[in-house]
N, C-alpha and C. Protein backbone atom coordinates (compact mmCIF):
# COMPACT_ATOMS: atom_id res chain seq x y z
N UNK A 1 -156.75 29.90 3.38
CA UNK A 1 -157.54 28.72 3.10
C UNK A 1 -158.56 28.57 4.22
N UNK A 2 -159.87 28.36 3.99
CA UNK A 2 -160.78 27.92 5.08
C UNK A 2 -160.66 27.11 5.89
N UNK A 3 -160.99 27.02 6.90
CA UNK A 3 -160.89 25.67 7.91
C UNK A 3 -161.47 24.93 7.67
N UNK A 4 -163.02 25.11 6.89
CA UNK A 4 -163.71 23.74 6.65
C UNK A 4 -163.61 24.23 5.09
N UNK A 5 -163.07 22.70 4.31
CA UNK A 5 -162.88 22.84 2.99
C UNK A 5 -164.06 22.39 2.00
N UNK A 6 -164.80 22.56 2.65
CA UNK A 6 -167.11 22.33 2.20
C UNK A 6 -167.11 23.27 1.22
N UNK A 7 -167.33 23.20 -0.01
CA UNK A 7 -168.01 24.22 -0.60
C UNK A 7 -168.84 24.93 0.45
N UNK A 8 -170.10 24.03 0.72
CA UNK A 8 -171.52 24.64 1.82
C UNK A 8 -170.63 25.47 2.76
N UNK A 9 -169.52 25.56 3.03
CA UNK A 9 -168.80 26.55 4.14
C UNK A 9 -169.25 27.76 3.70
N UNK A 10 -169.26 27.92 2.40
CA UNK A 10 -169.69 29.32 1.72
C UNK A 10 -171.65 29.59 1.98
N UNK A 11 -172.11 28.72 2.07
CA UNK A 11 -173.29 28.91 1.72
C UNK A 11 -173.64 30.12 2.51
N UNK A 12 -173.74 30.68 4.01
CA UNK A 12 -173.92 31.57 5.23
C UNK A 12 -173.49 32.38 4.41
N UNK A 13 -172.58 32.62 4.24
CA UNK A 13 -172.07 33.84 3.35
C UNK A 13 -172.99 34.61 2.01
N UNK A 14 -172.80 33.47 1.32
CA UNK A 14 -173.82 33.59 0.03
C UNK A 14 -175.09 33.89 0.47
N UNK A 15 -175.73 33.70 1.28
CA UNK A 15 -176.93 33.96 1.43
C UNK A 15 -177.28 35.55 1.59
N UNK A 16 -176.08 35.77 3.25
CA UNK A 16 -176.10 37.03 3.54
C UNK A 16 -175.51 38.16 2.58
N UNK A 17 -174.53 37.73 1.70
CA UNK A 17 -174.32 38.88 0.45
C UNK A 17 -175.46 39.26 0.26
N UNK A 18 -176.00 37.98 -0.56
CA UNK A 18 -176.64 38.38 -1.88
C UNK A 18 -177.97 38.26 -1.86
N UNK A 19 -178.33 38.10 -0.77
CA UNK A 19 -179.83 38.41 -0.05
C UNK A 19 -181.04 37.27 -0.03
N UNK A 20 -180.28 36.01 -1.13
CA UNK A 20 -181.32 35.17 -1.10
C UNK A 20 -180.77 34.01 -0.53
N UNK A 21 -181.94 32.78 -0.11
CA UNK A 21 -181.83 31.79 0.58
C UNK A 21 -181.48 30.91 -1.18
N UNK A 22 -180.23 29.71 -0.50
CA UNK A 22 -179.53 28.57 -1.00
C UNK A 22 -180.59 28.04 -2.40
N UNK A 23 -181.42 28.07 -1.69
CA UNK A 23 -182.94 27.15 -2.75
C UNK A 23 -182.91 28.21 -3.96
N UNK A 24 -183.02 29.76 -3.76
CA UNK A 24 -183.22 30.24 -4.50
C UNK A 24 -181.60 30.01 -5.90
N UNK A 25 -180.85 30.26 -5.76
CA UNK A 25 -179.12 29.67 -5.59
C UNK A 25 -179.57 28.37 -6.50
N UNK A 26 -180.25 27.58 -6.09
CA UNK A 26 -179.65 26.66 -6.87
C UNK A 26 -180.92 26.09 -7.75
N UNK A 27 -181.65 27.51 -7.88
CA UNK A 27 -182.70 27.25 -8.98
C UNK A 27 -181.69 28.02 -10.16
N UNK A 28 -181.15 28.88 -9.77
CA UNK A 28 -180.23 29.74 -10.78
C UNK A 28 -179.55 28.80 -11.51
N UNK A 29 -178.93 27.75 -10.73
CA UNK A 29 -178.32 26.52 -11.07
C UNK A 29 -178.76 25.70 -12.35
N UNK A 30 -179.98 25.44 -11.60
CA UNK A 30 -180.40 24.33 -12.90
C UNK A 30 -180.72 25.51 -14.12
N UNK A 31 -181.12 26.46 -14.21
CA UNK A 31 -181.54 27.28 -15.08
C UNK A 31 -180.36 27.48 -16.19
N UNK A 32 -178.85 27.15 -15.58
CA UNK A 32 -177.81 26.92 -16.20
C UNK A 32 -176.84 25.92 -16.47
N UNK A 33 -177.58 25.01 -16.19
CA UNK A 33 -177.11 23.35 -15.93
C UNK A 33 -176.02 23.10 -17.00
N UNK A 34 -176.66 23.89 -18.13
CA UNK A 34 -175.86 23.03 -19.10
C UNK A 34 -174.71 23.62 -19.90
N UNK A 35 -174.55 24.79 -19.30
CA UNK A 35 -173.55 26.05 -19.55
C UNK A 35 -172.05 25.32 -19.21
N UNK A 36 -171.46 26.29 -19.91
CA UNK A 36 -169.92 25.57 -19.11
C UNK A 36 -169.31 26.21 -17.78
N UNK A 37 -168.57 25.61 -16.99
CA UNK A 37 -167.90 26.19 -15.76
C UNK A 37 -167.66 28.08 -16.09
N UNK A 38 -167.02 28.29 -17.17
CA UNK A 38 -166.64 29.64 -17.05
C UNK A 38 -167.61 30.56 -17.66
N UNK A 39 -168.42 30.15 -18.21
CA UNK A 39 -170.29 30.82 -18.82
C UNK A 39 -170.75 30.54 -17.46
N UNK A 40 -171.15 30.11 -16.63
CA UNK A 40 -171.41 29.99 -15.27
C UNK A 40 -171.25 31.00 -14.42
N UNK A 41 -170.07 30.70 -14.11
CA UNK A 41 -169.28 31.65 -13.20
C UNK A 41 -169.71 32.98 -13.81
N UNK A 42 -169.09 33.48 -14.89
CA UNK A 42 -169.46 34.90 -15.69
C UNK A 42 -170.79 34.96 -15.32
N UNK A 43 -171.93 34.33 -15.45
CA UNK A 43 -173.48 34.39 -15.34
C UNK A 43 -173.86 35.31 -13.93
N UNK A 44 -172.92 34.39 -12.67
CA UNK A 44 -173.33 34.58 -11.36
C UNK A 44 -172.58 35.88 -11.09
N UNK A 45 -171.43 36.42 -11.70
CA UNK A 45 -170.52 38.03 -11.38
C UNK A 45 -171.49 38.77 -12.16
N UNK A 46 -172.04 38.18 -13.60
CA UNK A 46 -172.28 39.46 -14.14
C UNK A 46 -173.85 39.70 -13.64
N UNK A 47 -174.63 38.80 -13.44
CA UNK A 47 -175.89 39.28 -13.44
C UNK A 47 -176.29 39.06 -11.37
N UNK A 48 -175.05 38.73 -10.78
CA UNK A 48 -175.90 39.22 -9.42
C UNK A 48 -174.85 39.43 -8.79
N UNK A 49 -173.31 39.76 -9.02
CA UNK A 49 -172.68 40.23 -8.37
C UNK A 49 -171.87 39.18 -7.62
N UNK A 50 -171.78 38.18 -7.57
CA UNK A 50 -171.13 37.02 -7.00
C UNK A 50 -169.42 37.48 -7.10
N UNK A 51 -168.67 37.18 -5.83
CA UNK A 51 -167.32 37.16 -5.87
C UNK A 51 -166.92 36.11 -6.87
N UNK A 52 -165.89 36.16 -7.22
CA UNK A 52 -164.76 34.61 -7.66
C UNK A 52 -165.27 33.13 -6.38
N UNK A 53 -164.79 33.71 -5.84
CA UNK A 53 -165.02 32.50 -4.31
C UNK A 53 -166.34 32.07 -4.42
N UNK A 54 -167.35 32.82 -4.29
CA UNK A 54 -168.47 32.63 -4.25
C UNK A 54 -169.14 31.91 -5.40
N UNK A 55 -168.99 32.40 -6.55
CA UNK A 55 -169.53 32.10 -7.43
C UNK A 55 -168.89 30.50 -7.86
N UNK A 56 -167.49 30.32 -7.75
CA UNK A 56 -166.74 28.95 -7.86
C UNK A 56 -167.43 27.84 -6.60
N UNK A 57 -167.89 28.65 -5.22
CA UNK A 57 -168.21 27.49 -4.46
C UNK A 57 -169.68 26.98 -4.90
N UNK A 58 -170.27 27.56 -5.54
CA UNK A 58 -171.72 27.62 -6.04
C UNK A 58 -172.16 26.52 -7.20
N UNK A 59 -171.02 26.95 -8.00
CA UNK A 59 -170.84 26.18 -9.88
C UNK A 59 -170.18 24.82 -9.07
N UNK A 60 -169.17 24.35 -8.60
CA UNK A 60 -168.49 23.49 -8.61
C UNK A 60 -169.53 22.86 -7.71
N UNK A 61 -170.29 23.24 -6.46
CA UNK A 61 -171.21 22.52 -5.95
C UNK A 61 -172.19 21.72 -6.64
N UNK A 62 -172.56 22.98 -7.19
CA UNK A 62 -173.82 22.02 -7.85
C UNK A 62 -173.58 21.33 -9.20
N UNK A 63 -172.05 21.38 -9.52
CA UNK A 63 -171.43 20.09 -10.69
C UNK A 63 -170.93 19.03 -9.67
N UNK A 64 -171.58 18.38 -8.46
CA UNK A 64 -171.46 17.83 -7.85
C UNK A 64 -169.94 17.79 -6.85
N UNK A 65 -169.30 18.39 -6.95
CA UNK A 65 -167.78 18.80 -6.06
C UNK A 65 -167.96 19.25 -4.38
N UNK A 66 -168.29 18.35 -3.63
CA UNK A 66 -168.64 19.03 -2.36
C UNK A 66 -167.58 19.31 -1.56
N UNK A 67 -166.00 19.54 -1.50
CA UNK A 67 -165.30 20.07 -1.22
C UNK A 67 -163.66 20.28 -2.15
N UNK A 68 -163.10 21.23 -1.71
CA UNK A 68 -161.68 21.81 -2.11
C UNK A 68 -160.74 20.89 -1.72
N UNK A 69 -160.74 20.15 -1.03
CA UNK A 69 -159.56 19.39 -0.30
C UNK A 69 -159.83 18.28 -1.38
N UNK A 70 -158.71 18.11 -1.90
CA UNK A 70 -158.02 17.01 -2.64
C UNK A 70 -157.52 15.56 -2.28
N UNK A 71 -156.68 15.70 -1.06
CA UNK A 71 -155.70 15.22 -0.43
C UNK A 71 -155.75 15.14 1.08
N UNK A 72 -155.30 14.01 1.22
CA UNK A 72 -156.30 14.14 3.40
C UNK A 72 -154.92 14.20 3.72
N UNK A 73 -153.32 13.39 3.12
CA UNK A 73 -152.17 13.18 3.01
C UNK A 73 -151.17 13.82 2.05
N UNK A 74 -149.97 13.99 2.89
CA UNK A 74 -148.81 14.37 1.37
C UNK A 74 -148.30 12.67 0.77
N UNK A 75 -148.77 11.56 1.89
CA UNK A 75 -148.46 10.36 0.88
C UNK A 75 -149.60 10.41 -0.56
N UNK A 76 -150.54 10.65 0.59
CA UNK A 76 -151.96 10.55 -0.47
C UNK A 76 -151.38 11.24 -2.03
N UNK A 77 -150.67 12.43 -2.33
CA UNK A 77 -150.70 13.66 -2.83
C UNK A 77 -149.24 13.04 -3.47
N UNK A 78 -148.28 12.50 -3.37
CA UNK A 78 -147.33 11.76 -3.79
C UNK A 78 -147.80 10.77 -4.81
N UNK A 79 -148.97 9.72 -4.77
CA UNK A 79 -149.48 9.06 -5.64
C UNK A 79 -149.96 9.68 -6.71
N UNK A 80 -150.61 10.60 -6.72
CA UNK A 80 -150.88 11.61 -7.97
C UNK A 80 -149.91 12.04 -8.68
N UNK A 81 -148.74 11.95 -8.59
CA UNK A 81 -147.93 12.48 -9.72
C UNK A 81 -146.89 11.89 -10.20
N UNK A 82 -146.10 12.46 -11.06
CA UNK A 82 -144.95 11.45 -11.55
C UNK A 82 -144.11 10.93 -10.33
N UNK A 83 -144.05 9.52 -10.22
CA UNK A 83 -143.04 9.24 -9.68
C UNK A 83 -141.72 9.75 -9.52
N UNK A 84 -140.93 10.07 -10.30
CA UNK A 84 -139.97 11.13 -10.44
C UNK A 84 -139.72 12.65 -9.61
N UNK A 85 -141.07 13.22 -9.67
CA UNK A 85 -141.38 14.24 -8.64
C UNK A 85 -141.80 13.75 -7.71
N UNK A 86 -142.38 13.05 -7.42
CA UNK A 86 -142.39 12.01 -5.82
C UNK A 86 -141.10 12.14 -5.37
N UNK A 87 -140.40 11.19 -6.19
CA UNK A 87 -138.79 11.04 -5.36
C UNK A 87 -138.64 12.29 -5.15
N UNK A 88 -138.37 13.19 -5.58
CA UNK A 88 -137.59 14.22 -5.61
C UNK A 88 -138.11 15.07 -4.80
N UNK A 89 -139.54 15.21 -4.70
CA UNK A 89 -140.37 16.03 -3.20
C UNK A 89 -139.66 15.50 -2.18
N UNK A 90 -139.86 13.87 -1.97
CA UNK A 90 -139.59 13.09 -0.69
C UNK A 90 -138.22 13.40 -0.14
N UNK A 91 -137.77 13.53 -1.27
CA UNK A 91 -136.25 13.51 -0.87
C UNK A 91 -136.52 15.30 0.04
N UNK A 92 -136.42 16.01 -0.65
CA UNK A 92 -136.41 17.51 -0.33
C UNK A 92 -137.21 17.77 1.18
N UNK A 93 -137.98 17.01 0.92
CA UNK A 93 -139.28 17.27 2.51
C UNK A 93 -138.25 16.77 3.88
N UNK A 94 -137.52 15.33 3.50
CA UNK A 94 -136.45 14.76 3.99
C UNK A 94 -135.65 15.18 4.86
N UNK A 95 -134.95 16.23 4.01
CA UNK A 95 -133.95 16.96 4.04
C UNK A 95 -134.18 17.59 5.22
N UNK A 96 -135.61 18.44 5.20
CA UNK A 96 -135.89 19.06 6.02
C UNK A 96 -135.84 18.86 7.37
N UNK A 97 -136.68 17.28 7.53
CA UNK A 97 -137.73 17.01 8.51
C UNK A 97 -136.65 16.38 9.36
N UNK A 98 -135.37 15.87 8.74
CA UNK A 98 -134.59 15.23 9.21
C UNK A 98 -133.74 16.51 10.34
N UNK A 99 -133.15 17.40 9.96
CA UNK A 99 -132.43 18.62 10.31
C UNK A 99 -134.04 19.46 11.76
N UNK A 100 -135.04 19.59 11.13
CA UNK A 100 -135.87 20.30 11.77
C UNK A 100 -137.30 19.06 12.02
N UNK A 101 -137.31 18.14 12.92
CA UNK A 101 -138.49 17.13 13.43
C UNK A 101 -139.21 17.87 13.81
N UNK A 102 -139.44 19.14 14.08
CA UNK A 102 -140.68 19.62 14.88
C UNK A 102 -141.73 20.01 13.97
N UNK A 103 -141.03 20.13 12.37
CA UNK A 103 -141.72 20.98 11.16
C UNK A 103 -143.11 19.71 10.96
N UNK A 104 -144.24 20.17 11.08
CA UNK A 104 -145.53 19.11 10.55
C UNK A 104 -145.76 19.10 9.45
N UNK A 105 -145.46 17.55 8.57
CA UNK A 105 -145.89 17.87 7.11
C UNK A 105 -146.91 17.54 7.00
N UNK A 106 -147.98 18.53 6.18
CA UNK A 106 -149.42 18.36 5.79
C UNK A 106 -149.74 18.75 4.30
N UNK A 107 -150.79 19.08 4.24
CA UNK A 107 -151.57 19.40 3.07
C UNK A 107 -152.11 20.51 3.06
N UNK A 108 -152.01 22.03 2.40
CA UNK A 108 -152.55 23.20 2.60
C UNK A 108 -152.95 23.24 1.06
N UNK A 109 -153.93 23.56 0.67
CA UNK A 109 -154.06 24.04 -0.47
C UNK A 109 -153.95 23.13 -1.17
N UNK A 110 -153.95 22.25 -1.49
CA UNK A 110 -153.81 21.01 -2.02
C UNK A 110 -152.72 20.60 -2.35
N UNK A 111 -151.64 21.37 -1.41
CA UNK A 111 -149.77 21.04 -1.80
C UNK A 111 -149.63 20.28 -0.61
N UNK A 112 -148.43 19.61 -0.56
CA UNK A 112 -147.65 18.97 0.74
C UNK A 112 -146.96 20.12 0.99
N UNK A 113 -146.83 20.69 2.80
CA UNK A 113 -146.45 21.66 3.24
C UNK A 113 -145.78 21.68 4.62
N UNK A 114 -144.56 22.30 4.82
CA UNK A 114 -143.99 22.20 6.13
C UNK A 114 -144.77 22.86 6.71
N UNK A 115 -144.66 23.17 8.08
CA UNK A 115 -145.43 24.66 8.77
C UNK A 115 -144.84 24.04 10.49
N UNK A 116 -144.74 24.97 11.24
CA UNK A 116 -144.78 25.12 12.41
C UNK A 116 -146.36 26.07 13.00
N UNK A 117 -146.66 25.04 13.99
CA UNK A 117 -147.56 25.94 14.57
C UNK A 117 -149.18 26.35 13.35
N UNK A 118 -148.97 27.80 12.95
CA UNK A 118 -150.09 28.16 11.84
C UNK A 118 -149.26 29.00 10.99
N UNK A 119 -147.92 28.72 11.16
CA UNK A 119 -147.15 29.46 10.13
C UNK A 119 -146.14 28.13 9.28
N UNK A 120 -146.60 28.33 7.98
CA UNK A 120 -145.85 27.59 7.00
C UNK A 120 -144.84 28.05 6.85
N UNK A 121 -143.41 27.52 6.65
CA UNK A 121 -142.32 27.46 6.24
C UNK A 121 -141.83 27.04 4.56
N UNK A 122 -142.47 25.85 4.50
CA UNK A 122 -141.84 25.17 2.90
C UNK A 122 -143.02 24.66 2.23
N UNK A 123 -143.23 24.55 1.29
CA UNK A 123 -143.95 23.90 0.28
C UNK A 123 -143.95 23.52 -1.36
N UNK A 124 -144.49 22.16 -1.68
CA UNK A 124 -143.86 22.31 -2.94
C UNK A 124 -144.92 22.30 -4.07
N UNK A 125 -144.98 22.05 -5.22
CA UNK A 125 -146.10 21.75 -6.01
C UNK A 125 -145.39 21.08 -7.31
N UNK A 126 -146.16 20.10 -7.91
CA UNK A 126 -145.61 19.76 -9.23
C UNK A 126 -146.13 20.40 -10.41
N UNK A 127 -145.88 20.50 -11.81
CA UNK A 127 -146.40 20.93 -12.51
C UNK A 127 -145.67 19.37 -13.48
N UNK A 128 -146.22 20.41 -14.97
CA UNK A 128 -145.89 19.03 -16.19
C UNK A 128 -144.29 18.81 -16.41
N UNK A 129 -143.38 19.79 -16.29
CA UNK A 129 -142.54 19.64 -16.56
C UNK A 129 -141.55 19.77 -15.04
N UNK A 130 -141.72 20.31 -14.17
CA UNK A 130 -140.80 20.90 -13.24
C UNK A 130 -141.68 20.90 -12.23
N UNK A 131 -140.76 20.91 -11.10
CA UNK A 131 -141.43 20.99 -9.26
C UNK A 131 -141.01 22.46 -8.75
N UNK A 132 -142.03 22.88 -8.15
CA UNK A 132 -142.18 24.22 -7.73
C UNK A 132 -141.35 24.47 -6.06
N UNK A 133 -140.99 25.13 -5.23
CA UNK A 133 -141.18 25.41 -3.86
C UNK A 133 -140.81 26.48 -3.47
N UNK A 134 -141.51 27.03 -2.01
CA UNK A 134 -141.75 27.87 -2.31
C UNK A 134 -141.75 28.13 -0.55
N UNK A 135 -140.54 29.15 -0.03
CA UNK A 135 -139.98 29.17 1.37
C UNK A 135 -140.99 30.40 2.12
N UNK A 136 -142.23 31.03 1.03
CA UNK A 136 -143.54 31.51 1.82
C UNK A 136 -142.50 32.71 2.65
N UNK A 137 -141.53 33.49 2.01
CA UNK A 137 -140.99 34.90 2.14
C UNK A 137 -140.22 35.05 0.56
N UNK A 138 -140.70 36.33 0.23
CA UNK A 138 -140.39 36.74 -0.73
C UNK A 138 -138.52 37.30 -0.57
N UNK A 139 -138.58 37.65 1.16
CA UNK A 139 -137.40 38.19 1.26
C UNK A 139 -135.76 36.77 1.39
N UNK A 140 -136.61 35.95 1.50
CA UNK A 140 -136.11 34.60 1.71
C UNK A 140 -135.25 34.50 -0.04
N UNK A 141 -136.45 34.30 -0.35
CA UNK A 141 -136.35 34.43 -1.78
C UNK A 141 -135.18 35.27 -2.78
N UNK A 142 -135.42 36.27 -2.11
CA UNK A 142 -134.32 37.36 -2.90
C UNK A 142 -132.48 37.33 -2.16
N UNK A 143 -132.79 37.41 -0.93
CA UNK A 143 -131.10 37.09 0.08
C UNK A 143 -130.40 35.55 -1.18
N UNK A 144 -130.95 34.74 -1.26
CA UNK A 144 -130.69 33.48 -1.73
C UNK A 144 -130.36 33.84 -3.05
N UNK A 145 -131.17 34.11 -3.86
CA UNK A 145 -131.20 34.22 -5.34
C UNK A 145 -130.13 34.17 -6.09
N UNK A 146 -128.70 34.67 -5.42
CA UNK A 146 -127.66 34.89 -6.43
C UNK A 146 -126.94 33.12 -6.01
N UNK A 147 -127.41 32.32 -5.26
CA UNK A 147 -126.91 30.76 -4.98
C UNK A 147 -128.07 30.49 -5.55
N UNK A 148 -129.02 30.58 -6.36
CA UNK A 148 -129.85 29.54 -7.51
C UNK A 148 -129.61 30.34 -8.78
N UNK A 149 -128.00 30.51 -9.32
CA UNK A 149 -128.43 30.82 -10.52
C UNK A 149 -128.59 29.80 -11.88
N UNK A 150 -128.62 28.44 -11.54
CA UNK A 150 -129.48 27.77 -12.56
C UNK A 150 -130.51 27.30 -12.45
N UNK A 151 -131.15 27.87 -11.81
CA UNK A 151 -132.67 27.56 -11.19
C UNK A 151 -133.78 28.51 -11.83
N UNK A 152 -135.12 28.60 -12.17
CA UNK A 152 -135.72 29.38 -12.42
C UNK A 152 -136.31 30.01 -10.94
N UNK A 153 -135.91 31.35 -10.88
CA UNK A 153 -136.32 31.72 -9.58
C UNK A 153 -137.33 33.04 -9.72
N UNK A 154 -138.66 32.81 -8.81
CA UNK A 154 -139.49 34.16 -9.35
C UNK A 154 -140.14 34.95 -8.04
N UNK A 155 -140.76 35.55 -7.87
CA UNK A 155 -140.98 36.39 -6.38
C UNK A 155 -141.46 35.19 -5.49
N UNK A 156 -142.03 34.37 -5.80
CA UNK A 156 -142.52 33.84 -5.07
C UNK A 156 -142.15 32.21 -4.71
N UNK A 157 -141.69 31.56 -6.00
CA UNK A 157 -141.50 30.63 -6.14
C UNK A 157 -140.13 29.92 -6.98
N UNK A 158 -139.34 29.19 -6.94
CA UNK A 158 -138.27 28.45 -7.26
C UNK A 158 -138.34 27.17 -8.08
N UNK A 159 -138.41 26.92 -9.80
CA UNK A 159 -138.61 26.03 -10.22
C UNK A 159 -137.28 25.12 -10.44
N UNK A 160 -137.43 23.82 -10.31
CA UNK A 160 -136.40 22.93 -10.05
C UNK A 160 -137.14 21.78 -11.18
N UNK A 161 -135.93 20.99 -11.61
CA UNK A 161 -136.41 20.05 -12.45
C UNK A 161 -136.63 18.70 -11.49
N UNK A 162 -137.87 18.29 -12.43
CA UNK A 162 -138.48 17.02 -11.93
C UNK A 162 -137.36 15.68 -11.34
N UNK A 163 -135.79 15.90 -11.65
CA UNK A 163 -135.26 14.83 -11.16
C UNK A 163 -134.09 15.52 -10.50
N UNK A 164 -134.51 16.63 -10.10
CA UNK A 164 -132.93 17.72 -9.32
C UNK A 164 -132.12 16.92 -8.18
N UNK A 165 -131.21 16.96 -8.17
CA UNK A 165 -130.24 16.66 -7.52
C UNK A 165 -130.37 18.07 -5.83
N UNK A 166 -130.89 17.09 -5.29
CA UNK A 166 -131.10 17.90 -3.80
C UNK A 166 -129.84 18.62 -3.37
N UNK A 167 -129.86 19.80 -3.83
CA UNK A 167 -128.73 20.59 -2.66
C UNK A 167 -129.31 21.17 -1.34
N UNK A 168 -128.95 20.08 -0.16
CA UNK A 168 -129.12 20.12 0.95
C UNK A 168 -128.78 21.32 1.71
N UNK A 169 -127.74 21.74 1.41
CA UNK A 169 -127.06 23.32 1.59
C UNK A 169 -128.07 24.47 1.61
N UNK A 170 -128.50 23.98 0.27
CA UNK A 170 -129.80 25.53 0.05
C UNK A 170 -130.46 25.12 0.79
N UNK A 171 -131.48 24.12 0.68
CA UNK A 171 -132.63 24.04 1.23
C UNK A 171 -132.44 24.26 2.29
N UNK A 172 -131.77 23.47 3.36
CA UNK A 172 -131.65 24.00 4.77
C UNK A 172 -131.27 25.31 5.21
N UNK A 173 -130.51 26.30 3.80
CA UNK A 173 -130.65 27.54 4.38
C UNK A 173 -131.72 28.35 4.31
N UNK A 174 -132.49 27.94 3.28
CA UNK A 174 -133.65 28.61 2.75
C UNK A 174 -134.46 28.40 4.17
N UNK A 175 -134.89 27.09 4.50
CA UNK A 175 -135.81 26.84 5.70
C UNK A 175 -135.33 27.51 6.73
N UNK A 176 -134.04 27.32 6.92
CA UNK A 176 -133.43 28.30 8.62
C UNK A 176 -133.77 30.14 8.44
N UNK A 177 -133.40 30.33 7.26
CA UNK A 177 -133.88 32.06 6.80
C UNK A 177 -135.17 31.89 7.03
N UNK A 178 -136.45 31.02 6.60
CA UNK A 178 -137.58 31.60 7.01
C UNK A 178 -138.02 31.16 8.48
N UNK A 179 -137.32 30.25 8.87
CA UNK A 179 -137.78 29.79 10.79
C UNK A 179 -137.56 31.07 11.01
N UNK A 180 -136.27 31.50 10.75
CA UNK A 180 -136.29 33.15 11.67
C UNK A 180 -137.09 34.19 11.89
N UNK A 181 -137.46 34.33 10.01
CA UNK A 181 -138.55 35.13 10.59
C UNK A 181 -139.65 34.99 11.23
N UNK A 182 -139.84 34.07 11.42
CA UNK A 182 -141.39 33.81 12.24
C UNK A 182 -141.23 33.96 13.23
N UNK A 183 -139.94 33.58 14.40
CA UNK A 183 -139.65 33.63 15.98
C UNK A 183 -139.34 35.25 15.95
């Protein structure tokens, strides 16, 4: 994730790719004003070579979106969703923060996220039906796996239902397996 979450973070970049100055950029823009986000995007890969990144910081700019950051807070980021997955994040983050105080909870990516230092540990995400998290080691992931077998568990991530009953057990082993690897 970038340090500054500006679309314009991209602009230096965009320029030096693709050889032209911003102005020129966002005459392309209006020339497609009225296209949709993904006729857009396709426009700027197919006819000048634009990355994904690039081409998304470009379209979403000039549909008025001047940055990626969602959320300045994980309270902030708690109000956005079902109450239900609220509790049930809070509780889980809890769990953590209570056992390990040094862990900083923030906002990466537009999730609420443990991390020590510049290395993340835990994070969660909601979706429509179920809450995601995700202990950011795949190997974490797999040692554990045969203690979530009613869980949906996938390389990367662990789906839990929106009103799960916190097993404190896992989670704190899951988090202590990945503190390790980082020290």
């Amino acid at each position: 994730m970038p340090k500054d979450p500006s679309r314009e973070a991209h602009f230096p970049a965009i320029e030096k790719r693709y050889g032209e100055k911003m102005s020129f950029w966002f005459k392309v823009m209006k020339e497609i004003k009225d296209e949709k986000y993904p006729q857009q995007i396709a426009y700027l890969r197919e006819n000048y070579g634009f990355s994904q990144a690039h081409a998304n910081a470009l379209v979403m700019y000039s549909r008025g979106s001047k940055t990626t950051k969602r959320h300045d807070t994980p309270a902030a980021y708690y109000k956005t969703i079902d109450p239900k997955q609220a509790k049930t994040m809070k509780a889980i983050f809890k769990v953590i923060t209570t056992k390990y105080p040094k862990l900083e909870h923030v906002i990466a990516w537009n999730q609420p996220m443990l991390r020590i230092g510049t290395a993340y540990i835990f994070g969660m995400s909601a979706a429509k039906n179920h809450l995601l998290f995700n202990p950011f080691s795949k190997d974490v992931i797999e040692d554990f796996r045969d203690q979530m077998p009613d869980l949906r568990v996938s390389k990367h991530t662990v789906a839990i239902p929106n009103d799960w009953q916190v097993d404190q057990k896992l989670i704190l082993k899951l988090v202590k397996a990945r503190m390790a690897e980082i020290k």
